[in-house]
C-alpha atoms as a PDB file:
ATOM      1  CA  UNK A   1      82.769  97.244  34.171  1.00  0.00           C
ATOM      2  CA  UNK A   2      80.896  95.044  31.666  1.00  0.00           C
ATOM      3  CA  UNK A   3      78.901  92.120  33.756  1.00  0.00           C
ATOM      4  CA  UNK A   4      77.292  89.516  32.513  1.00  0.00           C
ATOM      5  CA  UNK A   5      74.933  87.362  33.852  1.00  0.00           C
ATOM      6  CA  UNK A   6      73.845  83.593  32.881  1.00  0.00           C
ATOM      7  CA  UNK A   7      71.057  81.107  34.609  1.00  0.00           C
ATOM      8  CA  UNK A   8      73.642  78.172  34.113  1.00  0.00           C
ATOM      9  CA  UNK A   9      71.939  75.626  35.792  1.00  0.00           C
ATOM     10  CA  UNK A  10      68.073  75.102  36.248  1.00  0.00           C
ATOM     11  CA  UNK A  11      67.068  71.389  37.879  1.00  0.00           C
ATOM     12  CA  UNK A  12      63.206  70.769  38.654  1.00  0.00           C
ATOM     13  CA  UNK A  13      62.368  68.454  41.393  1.00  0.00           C
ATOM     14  CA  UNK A  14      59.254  66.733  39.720  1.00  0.00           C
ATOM     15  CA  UNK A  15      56.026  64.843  41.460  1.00  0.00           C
ATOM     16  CA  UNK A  16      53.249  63.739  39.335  1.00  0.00           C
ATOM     17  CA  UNK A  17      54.677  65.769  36.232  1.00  0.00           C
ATOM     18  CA  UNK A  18      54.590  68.717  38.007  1.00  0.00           C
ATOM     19  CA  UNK A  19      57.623  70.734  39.720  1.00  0.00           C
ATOM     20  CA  UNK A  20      57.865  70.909  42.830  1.00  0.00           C
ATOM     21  CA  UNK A  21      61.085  72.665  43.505  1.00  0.00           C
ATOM     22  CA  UNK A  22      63.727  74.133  41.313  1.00  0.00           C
ATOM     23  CA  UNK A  23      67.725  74.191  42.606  1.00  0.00           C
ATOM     24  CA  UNK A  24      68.928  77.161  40.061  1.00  0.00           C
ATOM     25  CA  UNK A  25      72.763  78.595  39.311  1.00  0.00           C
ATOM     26  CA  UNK A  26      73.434  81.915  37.482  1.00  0.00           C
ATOM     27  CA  UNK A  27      76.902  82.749  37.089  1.00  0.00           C
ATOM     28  CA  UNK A  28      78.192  86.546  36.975  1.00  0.00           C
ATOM     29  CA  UNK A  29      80.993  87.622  35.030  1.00  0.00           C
ATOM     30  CA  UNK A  30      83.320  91.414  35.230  1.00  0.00           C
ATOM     31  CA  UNK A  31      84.873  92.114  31.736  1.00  0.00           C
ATOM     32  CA  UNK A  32      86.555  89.188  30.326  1.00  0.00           C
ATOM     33  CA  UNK A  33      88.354  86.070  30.762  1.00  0.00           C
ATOM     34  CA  UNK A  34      91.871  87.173  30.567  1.00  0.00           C
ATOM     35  CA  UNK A  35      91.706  90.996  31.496  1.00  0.00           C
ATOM     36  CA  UNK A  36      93.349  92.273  34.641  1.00  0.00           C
ATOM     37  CA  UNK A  37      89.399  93.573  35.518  1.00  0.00           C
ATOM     38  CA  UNK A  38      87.990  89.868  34.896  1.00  0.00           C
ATOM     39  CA  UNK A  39      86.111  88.375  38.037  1.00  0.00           C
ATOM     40  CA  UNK A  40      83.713  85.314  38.076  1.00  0.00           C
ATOM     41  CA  UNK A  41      81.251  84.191  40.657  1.00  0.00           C
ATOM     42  CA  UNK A  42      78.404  81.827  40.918  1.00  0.00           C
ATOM     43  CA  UNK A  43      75.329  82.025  43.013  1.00  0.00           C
ATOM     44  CA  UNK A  44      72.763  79.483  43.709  1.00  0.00           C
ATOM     45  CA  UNK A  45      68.964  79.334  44.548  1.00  0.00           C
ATOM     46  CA  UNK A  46      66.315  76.818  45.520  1.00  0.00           C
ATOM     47  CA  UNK A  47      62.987  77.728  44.769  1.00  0.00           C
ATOM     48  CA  UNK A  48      60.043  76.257  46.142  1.00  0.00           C
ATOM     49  CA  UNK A  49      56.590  75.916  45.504  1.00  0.00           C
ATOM     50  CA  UNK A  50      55.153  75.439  48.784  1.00  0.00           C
ATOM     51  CA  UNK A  51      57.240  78.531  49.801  1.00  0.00           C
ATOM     52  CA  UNK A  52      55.321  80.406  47.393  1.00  0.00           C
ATOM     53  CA  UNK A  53      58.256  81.257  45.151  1.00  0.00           C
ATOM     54  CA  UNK A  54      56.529  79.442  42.348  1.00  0.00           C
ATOM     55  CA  UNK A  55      53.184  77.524  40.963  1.00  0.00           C
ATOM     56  CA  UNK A  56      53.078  74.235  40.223  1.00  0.00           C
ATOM     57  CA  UNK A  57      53.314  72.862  36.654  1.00  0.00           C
ATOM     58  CA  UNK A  58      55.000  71.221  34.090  1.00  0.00           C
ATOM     59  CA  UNK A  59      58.720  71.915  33.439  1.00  0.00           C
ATOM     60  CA  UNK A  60      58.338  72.582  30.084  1.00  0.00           C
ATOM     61  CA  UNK A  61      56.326  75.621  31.027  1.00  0.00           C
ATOM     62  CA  UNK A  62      58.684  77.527  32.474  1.00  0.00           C
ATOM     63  CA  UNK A  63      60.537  79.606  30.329  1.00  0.00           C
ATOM     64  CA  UNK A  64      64.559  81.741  30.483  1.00  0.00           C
ATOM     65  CA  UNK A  65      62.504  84.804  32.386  1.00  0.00           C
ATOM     66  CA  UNK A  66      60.434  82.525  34.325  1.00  0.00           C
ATOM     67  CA  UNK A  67      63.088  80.715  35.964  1.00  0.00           C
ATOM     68  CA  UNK A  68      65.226  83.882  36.241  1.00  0.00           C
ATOM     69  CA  UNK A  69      62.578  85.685  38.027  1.00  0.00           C
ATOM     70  CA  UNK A  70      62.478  83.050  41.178  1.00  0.00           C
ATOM     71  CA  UNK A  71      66.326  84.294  42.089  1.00  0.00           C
ATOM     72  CA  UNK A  72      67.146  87.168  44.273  1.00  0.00           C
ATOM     73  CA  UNK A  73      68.927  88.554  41.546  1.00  0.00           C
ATOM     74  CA  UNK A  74      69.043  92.065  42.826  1.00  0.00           C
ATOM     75  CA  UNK A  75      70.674  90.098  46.292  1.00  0.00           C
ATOM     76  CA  UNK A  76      73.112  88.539  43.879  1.00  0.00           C
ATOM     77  CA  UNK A  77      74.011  92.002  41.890  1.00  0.00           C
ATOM     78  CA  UNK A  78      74.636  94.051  45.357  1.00  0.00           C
ATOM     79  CA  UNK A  79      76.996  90.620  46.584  1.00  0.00           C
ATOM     80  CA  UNK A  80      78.843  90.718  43.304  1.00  0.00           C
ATOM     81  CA  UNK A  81      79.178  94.436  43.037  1.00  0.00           C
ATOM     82  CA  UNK A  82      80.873  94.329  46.457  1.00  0.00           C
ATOM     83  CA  UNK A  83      83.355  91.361  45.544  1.00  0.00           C
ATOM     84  CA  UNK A  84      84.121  93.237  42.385  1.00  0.00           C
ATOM     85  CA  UNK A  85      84.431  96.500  44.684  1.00  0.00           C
ATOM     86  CA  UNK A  86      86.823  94.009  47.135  1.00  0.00           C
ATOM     87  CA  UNK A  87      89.064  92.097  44.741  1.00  0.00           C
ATOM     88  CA  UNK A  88      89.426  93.978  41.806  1.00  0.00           C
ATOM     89  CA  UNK A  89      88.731  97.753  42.168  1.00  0.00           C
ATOM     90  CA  UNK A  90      89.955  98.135  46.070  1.00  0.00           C
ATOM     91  CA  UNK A  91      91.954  94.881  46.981  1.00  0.00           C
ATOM     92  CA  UNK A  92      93.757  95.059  49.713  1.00  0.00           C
ATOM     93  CA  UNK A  93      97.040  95.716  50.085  1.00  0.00           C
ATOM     94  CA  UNK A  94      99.915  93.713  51.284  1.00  0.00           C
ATOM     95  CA  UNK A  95     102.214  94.645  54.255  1.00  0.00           C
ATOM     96  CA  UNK A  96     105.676  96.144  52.824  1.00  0.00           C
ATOM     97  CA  UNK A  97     108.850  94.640  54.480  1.00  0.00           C
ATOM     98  CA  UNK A  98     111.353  97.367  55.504  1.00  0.00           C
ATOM     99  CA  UNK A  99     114.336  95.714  55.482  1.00  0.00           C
ATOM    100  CA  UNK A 100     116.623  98.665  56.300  1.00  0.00           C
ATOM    101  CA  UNK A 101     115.235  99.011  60.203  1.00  0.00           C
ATOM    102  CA  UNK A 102     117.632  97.863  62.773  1.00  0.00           C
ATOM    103  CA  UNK A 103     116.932  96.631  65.629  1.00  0.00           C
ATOM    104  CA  UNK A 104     117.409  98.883  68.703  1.00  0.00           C
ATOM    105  CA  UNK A 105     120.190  98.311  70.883  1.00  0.00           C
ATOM    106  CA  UNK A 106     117.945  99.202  73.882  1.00  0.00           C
END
């Protein structure tokens, strides 16, 4: 199971030029688009200063590992681990008709 994992969106909240709050998205990926294995799911995150999740500053300040470091990624890998685990490794299994019973007579 190859997974990758992407900060795909990253949106500061700015008051006087500094951030205030961030609303982030990082999308997981199983294998690839296209294989039997593939699964995709995207989890979200608001980060907030006066929660103590970050300091204040500019937005250009923040860097790839700075931002990625405010989500609960190891949250996130446990959730998508178990969706993989769910969907694509165990699914569950439909009921099978059995379309030679007859119905009893008493």
């Amino acid at each position: 199971m190859a997974v990758t994992k992407k900060l795909t969106k990253s949106i500061p909240h700015v008051k006087s030029s500094k951030v205030e709050q961030w609303d982030l998205e990082m999308t997981y990926e199983n294998d690839s688009e296209g294989d039997a294995t593939y699964y995709k799911s995207v989890f979200s995150h608001r980060a907030v200063a006066a929660d103590g999740d970050f300091t204040k500053a500019g937005k250009t300040t923040f860097n790839l590992a700075a931002l990625t470091a405010m989500c609960p990624v190891s949250q996130w890998d446990d959730v998508f681990a178990s969706q993989v685990d769910s969907v694509i490794t165990n699914p569950p299994s439909d009921p099978v008709p059995d379309n030679d019973f007859a119905v009893p007579s008493s």
